[in-house]
C-alpha atoms as a PDB file:
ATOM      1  CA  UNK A   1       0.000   0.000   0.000  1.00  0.00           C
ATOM      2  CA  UNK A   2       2.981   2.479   0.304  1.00  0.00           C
ATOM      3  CA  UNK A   3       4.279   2.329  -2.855  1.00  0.00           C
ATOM      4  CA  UNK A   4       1.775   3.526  -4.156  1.00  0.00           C
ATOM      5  CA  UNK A   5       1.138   7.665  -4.717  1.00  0.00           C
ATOM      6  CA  UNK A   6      -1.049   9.105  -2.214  1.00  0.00           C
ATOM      7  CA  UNK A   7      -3.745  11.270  -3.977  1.00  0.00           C
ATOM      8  CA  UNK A   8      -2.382  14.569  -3.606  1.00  0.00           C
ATOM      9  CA  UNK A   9      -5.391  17.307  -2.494  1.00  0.00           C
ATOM     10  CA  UNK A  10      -4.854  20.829  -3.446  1.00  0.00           C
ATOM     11  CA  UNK A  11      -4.790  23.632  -0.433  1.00  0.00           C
ATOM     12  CA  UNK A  12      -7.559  26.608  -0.615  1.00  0.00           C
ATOM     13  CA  UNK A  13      -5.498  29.613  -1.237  1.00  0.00           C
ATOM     14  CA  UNK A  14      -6.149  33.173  -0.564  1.00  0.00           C
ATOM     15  CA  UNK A  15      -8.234  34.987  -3.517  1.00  0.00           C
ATOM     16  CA  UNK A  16      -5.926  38.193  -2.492  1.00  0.00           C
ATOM     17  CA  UNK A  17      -2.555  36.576  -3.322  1.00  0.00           C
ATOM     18  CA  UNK A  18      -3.407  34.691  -6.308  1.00  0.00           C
ATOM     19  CA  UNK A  19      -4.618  37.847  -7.804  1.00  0.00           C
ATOM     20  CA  UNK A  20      -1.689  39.909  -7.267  1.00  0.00           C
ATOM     21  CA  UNK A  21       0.201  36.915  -8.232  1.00  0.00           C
ATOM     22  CA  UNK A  22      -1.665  37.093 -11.473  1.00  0.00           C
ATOM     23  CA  UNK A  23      -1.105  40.769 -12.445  1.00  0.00           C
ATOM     24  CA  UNK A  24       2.689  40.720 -11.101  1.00  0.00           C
ATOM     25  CA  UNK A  25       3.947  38.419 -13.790  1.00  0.00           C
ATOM     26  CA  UNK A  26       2.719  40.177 -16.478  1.00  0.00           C
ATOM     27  CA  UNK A  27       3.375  43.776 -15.132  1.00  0.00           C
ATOM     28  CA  UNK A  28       7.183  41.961 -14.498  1.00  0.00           C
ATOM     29  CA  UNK A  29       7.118  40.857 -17.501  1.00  0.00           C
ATOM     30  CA  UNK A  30       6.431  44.159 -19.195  1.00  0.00           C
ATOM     31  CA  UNK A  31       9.063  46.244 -17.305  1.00  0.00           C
ATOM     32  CA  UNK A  32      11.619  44.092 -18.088  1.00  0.00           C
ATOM     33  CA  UNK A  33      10.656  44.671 -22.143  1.00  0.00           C
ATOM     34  CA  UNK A  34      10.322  48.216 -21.326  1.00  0.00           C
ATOM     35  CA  UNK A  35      14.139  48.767 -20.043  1.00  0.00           C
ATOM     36  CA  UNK A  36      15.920  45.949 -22.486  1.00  0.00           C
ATOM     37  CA  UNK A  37      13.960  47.006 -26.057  1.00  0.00           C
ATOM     38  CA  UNK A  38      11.690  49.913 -25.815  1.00  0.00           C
ATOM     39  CA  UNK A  39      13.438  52.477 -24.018  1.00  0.00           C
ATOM     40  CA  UNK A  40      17.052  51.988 -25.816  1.00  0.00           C
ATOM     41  CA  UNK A  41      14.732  51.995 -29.095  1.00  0.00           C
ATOM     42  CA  UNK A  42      13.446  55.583 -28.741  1.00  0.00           C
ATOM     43  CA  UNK A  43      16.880  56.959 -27.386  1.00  0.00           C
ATOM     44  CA  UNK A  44      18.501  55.605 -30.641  1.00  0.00           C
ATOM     45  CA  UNK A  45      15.806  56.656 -32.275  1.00  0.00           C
ATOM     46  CA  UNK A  46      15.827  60.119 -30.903  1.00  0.00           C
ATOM     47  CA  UNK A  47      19.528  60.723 -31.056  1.00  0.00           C
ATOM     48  CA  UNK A  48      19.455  59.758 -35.110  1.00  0.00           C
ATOM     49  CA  UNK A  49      16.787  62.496 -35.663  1.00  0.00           C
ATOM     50  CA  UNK A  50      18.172  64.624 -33.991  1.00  0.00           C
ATOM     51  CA  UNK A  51      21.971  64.037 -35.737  1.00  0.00           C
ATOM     52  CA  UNK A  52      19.446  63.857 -38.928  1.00  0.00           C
ATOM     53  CA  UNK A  53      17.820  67.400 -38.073  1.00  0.00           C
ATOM     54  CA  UNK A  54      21.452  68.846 -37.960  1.00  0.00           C
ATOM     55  CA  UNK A  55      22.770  67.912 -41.079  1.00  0.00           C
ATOM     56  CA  UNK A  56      23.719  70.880 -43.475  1.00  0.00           C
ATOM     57  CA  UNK A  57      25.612  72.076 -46.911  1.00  0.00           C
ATOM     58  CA  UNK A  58      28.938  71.074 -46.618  1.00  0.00           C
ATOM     59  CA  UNK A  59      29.025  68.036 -44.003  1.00  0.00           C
ATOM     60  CA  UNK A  60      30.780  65.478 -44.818  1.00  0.00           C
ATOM     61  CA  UNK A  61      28.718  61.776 -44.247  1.00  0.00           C
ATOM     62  CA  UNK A  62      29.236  58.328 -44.293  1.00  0.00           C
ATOM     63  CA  UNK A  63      27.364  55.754 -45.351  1.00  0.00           C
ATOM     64  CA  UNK A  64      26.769  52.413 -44.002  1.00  0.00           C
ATOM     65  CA  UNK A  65      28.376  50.775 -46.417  1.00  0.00           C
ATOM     66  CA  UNK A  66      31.598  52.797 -45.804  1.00  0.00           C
ATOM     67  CA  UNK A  67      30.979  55.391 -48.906  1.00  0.00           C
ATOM     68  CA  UNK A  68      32.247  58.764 -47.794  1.00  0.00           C
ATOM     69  CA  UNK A  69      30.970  62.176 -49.365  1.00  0.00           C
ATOM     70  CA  UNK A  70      30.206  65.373 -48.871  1.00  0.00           C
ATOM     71  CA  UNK A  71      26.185  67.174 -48.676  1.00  0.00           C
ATOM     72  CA  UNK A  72      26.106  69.074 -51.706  1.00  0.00           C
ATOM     73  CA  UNK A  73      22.639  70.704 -51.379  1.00  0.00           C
ATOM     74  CA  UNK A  74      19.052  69.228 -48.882  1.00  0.00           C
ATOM     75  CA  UNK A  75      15.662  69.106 -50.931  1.00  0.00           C
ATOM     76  CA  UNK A  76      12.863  68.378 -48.523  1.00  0.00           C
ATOM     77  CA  UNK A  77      13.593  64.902 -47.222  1.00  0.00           C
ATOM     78  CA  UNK A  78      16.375  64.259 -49.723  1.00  0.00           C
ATOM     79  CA  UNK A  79      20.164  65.042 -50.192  1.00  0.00           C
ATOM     80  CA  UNK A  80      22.431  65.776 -53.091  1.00  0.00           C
ATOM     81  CA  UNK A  81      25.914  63.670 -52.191  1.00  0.00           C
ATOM     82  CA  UNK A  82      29.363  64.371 -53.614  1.00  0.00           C
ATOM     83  CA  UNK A  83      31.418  61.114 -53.638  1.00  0.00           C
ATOM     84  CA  UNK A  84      34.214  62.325 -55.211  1.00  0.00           C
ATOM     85  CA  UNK A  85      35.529  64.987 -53.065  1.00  0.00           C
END
């Protein structure tokens, strides 16, 4: 009779604490996604518009694929690039 399992009988809990058990998780859950990808996100995202917003005639770029040049003239969104310096 002892080797078998006993049947196991589950404890009443608290409705409190597995409610704020419930919300923690996901409110844990969400910080830590906040601080790791959202928040360095919009600080890259800020600092690039705002080294974007700066840009003028006459500075000198480089692209990602390692092409250097110089701003020859901004239309609207767009600008005119000298490679050949």
């Amino acid at each position: 009779m002892f080797l078998f399992i006993q049947a196991a009988h589950a404890a009443e809990t608290a409705g409190a604490a597995s409610l704020f058990g419930q919300i923690l998780l996901p409110v844990a859950f969400f910080a830590i996604f906040y601080f790791l990808v959202i928040r360095p996100q919009s600080k890259r995202t800020k600092e690039h518009r705002a080294m974007v917003s700066a840009l003028t005639v006459g500075s000198e770029i480089i692209f990602a694929g390692g092409l250097m040049g110089r701003i020859k003239a901004i239309e609207g969104d767009y600008a005119v690039v000298s490679l050949n310096n």
